[in-house]
PDB file of N, CA and C in Angstrom:
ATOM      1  N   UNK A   1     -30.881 -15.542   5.752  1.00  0.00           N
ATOM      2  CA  UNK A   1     -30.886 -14.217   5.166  1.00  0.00           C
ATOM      3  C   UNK A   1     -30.144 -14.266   3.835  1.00  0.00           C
ATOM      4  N   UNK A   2     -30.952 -14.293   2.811  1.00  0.00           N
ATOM      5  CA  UNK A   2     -30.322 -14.148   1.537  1.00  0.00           C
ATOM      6  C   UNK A   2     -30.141 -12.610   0.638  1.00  0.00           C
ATOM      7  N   UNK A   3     -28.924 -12.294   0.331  1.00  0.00           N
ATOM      8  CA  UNK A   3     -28.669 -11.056  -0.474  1.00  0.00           C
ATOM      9  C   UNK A   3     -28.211 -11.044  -1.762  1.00  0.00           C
ATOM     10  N   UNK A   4     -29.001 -10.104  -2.454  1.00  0.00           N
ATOM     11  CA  UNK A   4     -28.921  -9.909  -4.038  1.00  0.00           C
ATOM     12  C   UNK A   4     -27.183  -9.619  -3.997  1.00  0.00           C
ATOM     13  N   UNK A   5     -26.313 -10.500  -5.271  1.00  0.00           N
ATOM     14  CA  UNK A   5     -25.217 -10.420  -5.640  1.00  0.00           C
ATOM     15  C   UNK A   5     -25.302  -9.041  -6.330  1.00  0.00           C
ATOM     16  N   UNK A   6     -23.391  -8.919  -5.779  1.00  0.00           N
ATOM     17  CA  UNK A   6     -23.249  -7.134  -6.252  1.00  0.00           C
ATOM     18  C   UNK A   6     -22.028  -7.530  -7.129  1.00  0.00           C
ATOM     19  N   UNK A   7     -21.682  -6.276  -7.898  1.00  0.00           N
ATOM     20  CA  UNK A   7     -20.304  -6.387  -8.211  1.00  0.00           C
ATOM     21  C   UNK A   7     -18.593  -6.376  -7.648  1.00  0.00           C
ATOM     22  N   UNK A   8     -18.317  -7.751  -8.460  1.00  0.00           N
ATOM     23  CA  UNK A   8     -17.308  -8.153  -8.132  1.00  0.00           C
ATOM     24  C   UNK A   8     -17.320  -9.438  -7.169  1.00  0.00           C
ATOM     25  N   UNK A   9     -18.278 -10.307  -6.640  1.00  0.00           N
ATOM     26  CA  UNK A   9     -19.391 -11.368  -6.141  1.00  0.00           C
ATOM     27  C   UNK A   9     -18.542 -12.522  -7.126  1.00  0.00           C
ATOM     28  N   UNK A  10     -18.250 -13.532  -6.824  1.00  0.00           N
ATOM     29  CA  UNK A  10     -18.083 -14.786  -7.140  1.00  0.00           C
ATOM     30  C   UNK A  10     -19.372 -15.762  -7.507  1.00  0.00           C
ATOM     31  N   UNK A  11     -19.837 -16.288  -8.255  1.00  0.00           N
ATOM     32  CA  UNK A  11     -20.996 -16.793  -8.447  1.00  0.00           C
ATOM     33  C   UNK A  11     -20.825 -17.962  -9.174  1.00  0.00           C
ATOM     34  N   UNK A  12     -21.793 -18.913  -9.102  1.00  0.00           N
ATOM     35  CA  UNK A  12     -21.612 -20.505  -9.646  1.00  0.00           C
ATOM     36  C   UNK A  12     -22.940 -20.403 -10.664  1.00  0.00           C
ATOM     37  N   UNK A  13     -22.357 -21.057 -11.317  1.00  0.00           N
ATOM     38  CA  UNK A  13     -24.054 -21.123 -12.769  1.00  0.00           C
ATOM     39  C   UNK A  13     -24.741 -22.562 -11.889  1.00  0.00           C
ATOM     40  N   UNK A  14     -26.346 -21.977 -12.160  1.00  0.00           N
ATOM     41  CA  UNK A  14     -26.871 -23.305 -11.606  1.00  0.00           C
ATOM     42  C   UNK A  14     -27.436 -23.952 -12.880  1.00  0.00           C
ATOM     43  N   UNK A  15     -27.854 -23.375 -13.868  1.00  0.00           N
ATOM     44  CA  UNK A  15     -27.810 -23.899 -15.377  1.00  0.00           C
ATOM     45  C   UNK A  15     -26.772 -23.947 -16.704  1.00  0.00           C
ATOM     46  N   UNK A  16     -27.124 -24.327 -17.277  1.00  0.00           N
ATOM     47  CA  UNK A  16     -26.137 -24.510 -18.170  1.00  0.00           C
ATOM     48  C   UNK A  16     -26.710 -23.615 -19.635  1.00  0.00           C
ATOM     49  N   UNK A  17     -25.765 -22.650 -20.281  1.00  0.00           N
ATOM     50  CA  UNK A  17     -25.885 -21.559 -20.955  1.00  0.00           C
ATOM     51  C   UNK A  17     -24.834 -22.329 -22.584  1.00  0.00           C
ATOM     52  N   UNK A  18     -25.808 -23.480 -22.938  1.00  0.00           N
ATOM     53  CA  UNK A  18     -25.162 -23.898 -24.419  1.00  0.00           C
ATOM     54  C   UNK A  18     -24.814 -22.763 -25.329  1.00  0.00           C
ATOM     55  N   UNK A  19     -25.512 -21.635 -25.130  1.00  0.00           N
ATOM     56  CA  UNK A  19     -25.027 -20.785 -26.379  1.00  0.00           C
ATOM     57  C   UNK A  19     -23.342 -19.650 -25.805  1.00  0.00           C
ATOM     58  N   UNK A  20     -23.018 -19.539 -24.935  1.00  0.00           N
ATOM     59  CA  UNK A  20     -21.849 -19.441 -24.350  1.00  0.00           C
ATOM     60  C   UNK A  20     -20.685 -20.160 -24.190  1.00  0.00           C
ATOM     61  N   UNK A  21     -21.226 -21.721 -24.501  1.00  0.00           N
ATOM     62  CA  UNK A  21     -20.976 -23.323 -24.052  1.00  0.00           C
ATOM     63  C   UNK A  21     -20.365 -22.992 -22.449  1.00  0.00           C
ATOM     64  N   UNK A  22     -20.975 -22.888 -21.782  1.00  0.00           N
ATOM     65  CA  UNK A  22     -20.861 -22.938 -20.663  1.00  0.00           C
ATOM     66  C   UNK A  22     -21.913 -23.748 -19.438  1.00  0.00           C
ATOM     67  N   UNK A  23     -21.026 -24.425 -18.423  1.00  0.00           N
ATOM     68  CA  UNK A  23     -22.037 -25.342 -18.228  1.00  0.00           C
ATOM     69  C   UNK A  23     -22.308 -24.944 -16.410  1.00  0.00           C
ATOM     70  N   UNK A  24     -23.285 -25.369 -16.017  1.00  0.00           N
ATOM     71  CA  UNK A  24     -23.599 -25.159 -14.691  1.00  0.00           C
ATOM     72  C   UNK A  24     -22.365 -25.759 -13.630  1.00  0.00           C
ATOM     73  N   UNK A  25     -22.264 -24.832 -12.574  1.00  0.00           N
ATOM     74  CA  UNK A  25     -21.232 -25.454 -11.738  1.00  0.00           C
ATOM     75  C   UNK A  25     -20.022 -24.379 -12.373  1.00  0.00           C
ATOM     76  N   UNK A  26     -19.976 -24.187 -13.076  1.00  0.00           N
ATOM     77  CA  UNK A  26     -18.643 -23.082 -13.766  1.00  0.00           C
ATOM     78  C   UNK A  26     -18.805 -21.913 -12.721  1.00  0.00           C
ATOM     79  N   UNK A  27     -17.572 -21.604 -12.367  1.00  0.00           N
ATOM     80  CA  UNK A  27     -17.710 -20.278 -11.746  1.00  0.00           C
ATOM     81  C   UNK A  27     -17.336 -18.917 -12.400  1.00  0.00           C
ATOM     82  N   UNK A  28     -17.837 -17.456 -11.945  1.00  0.00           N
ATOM     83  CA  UNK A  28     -17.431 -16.561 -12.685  1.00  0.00           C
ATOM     84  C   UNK A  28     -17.337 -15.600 -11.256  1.00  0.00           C
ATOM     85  N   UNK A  29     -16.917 -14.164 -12.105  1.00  0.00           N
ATOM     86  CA  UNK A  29     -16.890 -13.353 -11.335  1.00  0.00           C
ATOM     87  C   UNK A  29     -17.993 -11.825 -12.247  1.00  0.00           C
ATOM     88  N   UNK A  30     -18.910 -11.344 -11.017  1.00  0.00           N
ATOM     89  CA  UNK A  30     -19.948 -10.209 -11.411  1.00  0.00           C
ATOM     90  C   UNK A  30     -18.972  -9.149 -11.681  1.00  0.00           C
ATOM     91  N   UNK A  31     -18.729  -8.320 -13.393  1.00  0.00           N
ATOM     92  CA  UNK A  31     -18.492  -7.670 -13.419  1.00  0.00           C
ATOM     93  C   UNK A  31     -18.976  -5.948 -14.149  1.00  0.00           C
ATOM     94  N   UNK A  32     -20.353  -6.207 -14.165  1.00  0.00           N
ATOM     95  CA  UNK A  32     -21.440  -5.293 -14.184  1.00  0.00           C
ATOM     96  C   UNK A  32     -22.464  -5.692 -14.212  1.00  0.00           C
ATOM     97  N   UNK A  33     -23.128  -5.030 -14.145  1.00  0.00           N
ATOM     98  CA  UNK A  33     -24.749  -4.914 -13.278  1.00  0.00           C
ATOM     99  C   UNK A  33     -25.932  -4.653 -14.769  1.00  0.00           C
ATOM    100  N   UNK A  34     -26.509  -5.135 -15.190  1.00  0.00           N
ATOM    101  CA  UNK A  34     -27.066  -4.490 -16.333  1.00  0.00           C
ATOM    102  C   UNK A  34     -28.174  -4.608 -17.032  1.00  0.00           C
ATOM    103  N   UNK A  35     -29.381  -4.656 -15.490  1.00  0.00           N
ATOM    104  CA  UNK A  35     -30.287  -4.462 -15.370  1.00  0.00           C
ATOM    105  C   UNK A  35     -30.548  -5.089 -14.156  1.00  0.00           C
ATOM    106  N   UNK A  36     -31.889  -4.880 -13.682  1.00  0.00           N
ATOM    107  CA  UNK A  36     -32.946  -5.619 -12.482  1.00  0.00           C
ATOM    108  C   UNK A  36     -32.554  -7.091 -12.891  1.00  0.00           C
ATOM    109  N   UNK A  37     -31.508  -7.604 -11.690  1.00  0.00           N
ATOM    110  CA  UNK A  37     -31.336  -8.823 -11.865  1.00  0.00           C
ATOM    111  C   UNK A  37     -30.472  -9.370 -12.519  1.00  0.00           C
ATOM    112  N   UNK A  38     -30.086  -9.219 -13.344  1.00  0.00           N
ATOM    113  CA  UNK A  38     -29.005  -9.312 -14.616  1.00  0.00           C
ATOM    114  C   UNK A  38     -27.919  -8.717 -14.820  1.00  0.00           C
ATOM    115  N   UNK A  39     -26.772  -9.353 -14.617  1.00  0.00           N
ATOM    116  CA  UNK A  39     -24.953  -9.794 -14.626  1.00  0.00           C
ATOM    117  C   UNK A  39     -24.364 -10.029 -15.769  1.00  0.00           C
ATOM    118  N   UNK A  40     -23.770  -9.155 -16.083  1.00  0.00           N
ATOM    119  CA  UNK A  40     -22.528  -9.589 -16.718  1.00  0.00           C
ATOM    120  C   UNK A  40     -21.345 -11.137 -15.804  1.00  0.00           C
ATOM    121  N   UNK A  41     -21.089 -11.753 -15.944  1.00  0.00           N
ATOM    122  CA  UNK A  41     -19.779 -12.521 -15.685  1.00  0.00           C
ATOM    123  C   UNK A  41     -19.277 -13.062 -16.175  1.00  0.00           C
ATOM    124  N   UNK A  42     -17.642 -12.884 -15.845  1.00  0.00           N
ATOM    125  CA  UNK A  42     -16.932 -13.440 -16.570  1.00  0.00           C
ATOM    126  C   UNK A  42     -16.109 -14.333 -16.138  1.00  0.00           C
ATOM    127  N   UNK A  43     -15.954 -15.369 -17.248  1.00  0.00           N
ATOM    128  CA  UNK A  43     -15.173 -16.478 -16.727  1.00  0.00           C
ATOM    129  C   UNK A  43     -13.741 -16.447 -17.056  1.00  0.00           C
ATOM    130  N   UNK A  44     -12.890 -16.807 -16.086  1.00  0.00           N
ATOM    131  CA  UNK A  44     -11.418 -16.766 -16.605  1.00  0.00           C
ATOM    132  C   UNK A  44     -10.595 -18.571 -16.010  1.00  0.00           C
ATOM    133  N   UNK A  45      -9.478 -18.663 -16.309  1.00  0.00           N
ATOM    134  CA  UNK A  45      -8.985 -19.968 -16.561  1.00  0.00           C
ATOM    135  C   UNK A  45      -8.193 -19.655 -15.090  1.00  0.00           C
ATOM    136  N   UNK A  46      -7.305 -20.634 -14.861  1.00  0.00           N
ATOM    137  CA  UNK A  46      -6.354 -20.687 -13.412  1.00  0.00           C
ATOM    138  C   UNK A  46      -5.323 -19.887 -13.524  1.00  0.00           C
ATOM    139  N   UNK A  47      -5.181 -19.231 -14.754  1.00  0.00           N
ATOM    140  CA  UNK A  47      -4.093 -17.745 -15.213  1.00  0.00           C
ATOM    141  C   UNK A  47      -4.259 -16.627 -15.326  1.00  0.00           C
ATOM    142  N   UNK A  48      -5.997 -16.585 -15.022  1.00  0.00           N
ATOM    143  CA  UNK A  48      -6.896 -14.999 -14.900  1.00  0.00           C
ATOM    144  C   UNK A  48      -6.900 -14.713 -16.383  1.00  0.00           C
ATOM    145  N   UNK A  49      -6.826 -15.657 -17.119  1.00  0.00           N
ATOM    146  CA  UNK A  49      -7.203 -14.722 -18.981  1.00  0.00           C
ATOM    147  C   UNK A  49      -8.892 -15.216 -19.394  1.00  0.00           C
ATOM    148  N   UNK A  50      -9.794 -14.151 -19.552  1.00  0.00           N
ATOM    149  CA  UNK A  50     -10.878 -14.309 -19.706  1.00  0.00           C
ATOM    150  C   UNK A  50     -11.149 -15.360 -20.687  1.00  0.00           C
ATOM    151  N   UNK A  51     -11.829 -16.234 -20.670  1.00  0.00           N
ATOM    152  CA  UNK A  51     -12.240 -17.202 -21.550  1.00  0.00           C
ATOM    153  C   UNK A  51     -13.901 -17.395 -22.129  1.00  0.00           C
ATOM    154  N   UNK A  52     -14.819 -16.191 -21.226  1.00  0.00           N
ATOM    155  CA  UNK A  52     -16.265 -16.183 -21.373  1.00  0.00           C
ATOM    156  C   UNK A  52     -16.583 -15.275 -21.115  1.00  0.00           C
ATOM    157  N   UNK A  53     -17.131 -14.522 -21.678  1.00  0.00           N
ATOM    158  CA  UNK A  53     -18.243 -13.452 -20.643  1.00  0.00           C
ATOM    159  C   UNK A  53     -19.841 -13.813 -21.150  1.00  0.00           C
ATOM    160  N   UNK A  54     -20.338 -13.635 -20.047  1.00  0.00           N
ATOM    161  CA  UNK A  54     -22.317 -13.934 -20.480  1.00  0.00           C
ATOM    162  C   UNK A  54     -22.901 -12.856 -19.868  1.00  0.00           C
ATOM    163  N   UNK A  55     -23.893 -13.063 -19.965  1.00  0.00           N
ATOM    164  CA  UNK A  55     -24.984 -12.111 -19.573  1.00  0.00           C
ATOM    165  C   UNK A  55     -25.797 -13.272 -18.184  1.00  0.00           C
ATOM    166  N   UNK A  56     -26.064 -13.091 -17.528  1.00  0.00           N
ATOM    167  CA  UNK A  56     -27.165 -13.930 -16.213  1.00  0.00           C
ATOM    168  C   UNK A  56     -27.479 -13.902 -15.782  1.00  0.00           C
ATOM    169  N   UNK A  57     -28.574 -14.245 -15.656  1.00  0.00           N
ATOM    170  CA  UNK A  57     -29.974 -13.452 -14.526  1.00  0.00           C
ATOM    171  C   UNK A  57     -29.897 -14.211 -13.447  1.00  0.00           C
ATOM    172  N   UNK A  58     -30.124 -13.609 -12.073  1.00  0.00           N
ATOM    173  CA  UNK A  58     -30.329 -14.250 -10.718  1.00  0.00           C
ATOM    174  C   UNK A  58     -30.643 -15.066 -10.736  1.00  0.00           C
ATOM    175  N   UNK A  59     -31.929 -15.663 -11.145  1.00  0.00           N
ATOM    176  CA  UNK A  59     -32.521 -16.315 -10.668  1.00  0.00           C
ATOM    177  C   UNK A  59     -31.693 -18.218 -11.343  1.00  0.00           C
TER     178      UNK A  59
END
């Protein structure tokens, strides 16, 4: 049983997003919703200070 990620969801990139430089395997956290499918997340360091935010679609 698989369920569509909501906000505030922990999520792993399964690709890699060069124009962010961010690479697959990076983790983030969903912190809006902003469209059918499509996430804001953001990445932060082991001190919680944001270091990325992207845009990312489910799939």
């Amino acid at each position: 049983m698989e369920t569509s990620p909501k906000l505030l969801d922990v999520v792993a990139l399964t690709q890699d997003l060069p124009r962010a430089q961010l690479v697959r395997g990076q983790v983030g956290t969903i912190v809006e919703e902003l469209g059918p499918e499509t996430f804001e997340v953001e990445f932060c360091d082991n001190d919680g200070r944001t270091y990325a935010t992207a845009a990312v679609r489910e799939d």
